[in-house]
N, C-alpha and C. Protein backbone atom coordinates (compact mmCIF):
# COMPACT_ATOMS: atom_id res chain seq x y z
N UNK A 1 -30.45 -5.98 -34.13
CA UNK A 1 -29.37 -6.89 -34.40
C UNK A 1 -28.12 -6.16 -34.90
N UNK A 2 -28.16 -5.08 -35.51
CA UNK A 2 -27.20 -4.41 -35.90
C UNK A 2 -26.65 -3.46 -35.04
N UNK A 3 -27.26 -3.26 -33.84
CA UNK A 3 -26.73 -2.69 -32.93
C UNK A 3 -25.83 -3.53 -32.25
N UNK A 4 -26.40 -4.65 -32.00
CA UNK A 4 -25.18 -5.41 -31.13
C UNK A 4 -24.15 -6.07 -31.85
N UNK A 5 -23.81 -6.01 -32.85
CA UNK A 5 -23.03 -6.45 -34.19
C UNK A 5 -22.02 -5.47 -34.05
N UNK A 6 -22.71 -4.36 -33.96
CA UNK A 6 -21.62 -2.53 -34.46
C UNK A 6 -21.06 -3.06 -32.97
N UNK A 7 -21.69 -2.91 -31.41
CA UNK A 7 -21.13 -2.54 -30.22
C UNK A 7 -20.06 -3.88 -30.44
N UNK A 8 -20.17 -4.96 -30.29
CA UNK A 8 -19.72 -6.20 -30.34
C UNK A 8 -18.04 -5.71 -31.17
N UNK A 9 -18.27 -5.62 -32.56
CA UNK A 9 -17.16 -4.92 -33.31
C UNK A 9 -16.35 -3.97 -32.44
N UNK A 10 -16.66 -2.55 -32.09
CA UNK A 10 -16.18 -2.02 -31.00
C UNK A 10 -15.80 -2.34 -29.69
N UNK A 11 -16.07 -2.71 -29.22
CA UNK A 11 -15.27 -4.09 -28.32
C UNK A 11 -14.39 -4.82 -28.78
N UNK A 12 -14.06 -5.19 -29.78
CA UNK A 12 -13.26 -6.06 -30.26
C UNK A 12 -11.87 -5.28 -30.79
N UNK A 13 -12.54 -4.08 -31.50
CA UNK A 13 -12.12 -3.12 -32.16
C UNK A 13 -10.27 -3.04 -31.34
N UNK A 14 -9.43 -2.95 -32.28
CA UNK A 14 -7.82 -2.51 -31.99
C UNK A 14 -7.93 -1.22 -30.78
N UNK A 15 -8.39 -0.33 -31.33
CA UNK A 15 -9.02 0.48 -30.92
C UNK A 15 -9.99 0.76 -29.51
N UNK A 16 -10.24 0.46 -29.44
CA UNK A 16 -10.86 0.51 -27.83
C UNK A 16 -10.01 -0.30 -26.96
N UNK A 17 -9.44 -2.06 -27.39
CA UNK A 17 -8.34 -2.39 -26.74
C UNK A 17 -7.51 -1.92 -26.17
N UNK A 18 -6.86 -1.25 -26.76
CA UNK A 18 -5.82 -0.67 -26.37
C UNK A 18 -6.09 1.02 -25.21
N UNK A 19 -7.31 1.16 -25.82
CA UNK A 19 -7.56 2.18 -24.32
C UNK A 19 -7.61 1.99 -23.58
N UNK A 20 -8.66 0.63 -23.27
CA UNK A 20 -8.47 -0.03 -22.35
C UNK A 20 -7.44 -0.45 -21.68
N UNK A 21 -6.22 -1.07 -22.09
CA UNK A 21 -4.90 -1.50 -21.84
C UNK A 21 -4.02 -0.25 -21.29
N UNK A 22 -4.22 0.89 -21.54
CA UNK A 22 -3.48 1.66 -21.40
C UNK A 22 -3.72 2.36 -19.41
N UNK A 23 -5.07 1.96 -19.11
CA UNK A 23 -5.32 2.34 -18.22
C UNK A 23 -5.09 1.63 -16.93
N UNK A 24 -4.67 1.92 -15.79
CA UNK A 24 -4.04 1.23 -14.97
C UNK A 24 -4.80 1.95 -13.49
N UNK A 25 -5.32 1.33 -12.55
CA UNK A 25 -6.23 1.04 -11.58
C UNK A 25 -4.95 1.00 -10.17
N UNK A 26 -4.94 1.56 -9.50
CA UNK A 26 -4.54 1.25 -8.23
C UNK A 26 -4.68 1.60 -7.23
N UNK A 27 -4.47 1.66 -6.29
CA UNK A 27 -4.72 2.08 -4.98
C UNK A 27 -3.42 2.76 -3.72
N UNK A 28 -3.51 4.02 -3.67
CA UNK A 28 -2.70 4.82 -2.92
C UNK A 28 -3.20 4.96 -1.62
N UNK A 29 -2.30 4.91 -0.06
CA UNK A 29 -2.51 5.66 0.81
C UNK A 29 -1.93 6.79 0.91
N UNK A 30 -3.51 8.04 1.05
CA UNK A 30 -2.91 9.24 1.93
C UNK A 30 -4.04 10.00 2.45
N UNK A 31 -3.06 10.07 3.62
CA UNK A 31 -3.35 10.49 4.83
C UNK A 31 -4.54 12.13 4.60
N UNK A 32 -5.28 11.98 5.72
CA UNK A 32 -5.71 13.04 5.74
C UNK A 32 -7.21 12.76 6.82
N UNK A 33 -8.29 13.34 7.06
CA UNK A 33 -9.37 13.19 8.41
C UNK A 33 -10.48 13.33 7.67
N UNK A 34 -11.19 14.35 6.67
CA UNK A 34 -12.36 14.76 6.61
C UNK A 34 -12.66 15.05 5.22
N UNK A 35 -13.98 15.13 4.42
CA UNK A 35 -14.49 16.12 3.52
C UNK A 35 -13.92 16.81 2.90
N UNK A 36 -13.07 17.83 3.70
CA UNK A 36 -12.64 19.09 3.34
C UNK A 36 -11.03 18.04 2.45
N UNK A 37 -10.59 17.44 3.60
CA UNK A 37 -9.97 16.85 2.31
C UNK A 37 -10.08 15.78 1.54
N UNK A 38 -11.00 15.32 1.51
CA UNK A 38 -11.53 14.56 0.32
C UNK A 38 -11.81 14.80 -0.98
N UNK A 39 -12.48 16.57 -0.90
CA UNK A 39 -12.40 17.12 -1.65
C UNK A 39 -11.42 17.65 -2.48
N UNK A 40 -10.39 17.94 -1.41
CA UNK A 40 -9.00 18.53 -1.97
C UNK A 40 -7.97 17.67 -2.75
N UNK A 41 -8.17 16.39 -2.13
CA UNK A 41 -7.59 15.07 -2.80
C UNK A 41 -7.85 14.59 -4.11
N UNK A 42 -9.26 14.50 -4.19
CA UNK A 42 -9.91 14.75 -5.58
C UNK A 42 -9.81 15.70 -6.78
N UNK A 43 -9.93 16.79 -6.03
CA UNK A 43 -9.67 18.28 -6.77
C UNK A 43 -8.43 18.01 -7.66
N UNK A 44 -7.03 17.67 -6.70
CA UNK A 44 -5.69 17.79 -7.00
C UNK A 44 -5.47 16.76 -8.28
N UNK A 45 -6.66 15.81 -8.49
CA UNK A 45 -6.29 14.79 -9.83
C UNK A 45 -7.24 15.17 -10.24
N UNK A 46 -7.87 15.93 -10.40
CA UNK A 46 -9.21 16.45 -11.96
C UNK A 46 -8.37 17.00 -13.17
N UNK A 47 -7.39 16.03 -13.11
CA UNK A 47 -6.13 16.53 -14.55
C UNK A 47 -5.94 15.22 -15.59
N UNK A 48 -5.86 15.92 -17.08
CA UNK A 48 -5.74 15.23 -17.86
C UNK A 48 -4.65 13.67 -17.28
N UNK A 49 -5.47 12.95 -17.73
CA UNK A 49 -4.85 11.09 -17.99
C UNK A 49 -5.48 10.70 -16.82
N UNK A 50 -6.14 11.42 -15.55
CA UNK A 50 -6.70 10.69 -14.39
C UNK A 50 -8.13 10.35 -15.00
N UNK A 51 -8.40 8.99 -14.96
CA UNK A 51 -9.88 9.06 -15.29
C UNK A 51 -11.17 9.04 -14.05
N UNK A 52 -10.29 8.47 -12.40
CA UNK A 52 -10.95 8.53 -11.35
C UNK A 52 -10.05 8.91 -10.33
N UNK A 53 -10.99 9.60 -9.44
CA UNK A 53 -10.06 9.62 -8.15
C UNK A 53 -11.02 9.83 -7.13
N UNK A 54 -10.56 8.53 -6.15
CA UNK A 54 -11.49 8.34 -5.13
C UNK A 54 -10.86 8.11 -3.78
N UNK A 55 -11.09 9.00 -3.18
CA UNK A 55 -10.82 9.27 -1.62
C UNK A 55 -11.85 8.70 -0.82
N UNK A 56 -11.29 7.43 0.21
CA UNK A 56 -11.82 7.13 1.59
C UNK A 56 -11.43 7.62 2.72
N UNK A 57 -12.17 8.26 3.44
CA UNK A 57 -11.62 9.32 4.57
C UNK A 57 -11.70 8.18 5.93
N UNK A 58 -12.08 7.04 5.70
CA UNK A 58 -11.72 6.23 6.70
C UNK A 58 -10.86 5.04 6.97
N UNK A 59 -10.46 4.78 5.29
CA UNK A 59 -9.46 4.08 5.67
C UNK A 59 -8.00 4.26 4.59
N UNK A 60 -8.34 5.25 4.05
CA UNK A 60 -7.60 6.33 3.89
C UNK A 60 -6.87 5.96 2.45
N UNK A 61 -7.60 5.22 1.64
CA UNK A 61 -7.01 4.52 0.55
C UNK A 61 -7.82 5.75 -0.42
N UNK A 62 -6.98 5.61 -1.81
CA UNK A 62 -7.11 6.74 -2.52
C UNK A 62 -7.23 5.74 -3.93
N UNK A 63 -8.33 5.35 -4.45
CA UNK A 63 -8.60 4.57 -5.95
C UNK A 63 -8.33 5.67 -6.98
N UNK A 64 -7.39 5.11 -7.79
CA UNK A 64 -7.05 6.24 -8.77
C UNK A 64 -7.40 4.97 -10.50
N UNK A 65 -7.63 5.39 -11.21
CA UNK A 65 -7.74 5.09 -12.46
C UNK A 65 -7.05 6.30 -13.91
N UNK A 66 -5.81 5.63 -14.26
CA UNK A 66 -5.39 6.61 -14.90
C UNK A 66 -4.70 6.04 -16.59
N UNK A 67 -4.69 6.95 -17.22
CA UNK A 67 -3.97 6.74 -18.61
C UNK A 67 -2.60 6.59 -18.47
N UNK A 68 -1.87 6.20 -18.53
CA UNK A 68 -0.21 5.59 -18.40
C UNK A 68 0.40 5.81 -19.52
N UNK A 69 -0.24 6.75 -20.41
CA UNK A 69 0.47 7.41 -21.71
C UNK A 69 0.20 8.76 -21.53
N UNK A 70 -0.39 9.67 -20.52
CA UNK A 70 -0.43 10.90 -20.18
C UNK A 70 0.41 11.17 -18.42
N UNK A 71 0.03 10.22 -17.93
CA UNK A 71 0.93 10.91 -16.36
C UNK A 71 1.21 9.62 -16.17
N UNK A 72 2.13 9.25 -14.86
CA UNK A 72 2.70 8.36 -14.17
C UNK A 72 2.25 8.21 -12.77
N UNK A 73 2.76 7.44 -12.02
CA UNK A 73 2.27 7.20 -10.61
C UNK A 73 3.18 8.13 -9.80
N UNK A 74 4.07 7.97 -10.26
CA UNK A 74 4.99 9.32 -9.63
C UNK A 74 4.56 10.87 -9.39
N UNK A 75 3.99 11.07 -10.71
CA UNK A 75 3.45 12.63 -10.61
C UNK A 75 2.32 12.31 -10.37
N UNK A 76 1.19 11.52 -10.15
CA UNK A 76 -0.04 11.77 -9.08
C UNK A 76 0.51 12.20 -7.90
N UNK A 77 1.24 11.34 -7.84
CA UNK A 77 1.95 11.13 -6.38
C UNK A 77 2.21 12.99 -5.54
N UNK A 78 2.71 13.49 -6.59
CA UNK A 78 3.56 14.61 -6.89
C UNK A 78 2.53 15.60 -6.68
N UNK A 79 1.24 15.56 -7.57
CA UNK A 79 -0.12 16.18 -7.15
C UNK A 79 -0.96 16.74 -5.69
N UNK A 80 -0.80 15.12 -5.22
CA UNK A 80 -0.91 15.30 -3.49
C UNK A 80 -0.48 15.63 -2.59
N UNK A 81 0.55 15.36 -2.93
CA UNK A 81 1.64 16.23 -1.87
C UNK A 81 1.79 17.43 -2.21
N UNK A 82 1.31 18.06 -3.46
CA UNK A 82 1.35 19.27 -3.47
C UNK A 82 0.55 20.15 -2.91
N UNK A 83 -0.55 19.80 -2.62
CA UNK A 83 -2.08 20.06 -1.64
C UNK A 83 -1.90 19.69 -0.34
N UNK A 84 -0.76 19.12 0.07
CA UNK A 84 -0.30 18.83 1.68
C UNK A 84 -0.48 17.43 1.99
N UNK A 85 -0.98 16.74 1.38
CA UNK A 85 -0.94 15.66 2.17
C UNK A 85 -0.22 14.17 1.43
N UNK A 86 0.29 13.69 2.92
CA UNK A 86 1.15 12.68 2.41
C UNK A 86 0.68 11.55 1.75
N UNK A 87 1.50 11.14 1.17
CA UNK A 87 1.15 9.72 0.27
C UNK A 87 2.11 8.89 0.24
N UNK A 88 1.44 7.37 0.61
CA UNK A 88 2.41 5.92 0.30
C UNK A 88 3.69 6.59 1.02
N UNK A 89 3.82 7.16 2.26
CA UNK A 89 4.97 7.14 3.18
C UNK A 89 6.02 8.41 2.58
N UNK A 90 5.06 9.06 1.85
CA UNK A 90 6.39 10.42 1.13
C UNK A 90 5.63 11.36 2.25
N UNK A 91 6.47 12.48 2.44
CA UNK A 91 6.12 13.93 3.41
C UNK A 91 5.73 14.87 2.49
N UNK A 92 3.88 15.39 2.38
CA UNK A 92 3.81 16.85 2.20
C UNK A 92 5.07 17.60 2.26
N UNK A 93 5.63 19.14 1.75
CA UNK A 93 6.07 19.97 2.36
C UNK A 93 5.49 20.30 3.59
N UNK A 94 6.32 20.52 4.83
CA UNK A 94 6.02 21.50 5.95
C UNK A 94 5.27 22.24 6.24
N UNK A 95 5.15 23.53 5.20
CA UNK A 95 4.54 24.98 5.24
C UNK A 95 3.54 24.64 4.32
N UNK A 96 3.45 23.44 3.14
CA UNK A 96 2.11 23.15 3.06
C UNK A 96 1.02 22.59 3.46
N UNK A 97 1.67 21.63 4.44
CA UNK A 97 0.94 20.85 5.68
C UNK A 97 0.20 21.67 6.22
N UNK A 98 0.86 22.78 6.84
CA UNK A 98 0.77 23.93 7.93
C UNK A 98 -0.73 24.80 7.23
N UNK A 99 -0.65 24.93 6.18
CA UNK A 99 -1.75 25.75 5.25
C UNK A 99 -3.02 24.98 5.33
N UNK A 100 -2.72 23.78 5.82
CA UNK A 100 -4.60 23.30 5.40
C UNK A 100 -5.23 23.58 6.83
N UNK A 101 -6.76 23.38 6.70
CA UNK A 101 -7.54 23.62 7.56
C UNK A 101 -7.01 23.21 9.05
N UNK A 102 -7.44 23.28 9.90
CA UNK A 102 -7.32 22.90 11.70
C UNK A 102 -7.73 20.87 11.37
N UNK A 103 -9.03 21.29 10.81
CA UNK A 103 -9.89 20.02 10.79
C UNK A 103 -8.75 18.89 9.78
N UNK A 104 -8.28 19.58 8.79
CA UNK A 104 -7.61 18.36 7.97
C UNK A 104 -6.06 18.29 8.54
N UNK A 105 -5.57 18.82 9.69
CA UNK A 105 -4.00 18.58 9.81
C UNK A 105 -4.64 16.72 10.52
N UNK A 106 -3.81 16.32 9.73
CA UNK A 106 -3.36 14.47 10.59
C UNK A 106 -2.44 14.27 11.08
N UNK A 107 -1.99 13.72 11.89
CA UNK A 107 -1.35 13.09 12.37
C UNK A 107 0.07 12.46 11.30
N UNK A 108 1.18 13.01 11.55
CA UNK A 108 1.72 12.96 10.58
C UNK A 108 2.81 11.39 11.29
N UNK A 109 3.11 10.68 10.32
CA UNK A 109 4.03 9.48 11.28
C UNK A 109 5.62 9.43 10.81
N UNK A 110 5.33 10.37 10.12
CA UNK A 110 7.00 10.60 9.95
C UNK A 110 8.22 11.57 10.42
């Protein structure tokens, strides 16, 4: 009984609220074909304030879960494209496009 009393409190708690609150859930497209970059997509947010990052290589949506008092949507943003691939309609650099595998160049629509 005192366990679910303490957890109950913590839940309630100012304190966990607001962690909760702070975290913000959304969903990015970017582009990319395979594994290799799924991995790389992932890789590029294993940084403080991301708490998830989840790459679908088929329909190409990118679930991110992040702290909104450590990074912004902008600099995720900023992350991926730094690893080459585009996001929500922005362009990789060129010559970083050019650097990834045979298997991960996509089809670029811009």
């Amino acid at each position: 009984m005192k366990t679910i009393i303490f957890v109950l409190g913590l839940l309630l708690s100012p304190a966990f609220s607001n962690a909760l609150l702070a975290q913000t859930e959304t969903t990015l497209h970017v582009d990319g074909n395979c594994d290799m970059c799924k991995k790389r997509i992932e890789q590029a947010l294993d940084i403080p304030g991301v708490k998830l990052a989840k790459w679908d290589p088929n329909s190409h949506k990118l679930k991110v879960r992040f702290d909104e008092k450590k990074i912004n949507l902008d600099q995720i943003r900023e992350y991926i494209l730094a690893v080459g691939h585009d996001v929500d309609g922005l362009k990789a650099e060129e010559e970083v496009y050019q650097k990834l595998h045979t298997c991960c160049k996509y089809e670029r629509h811009h």
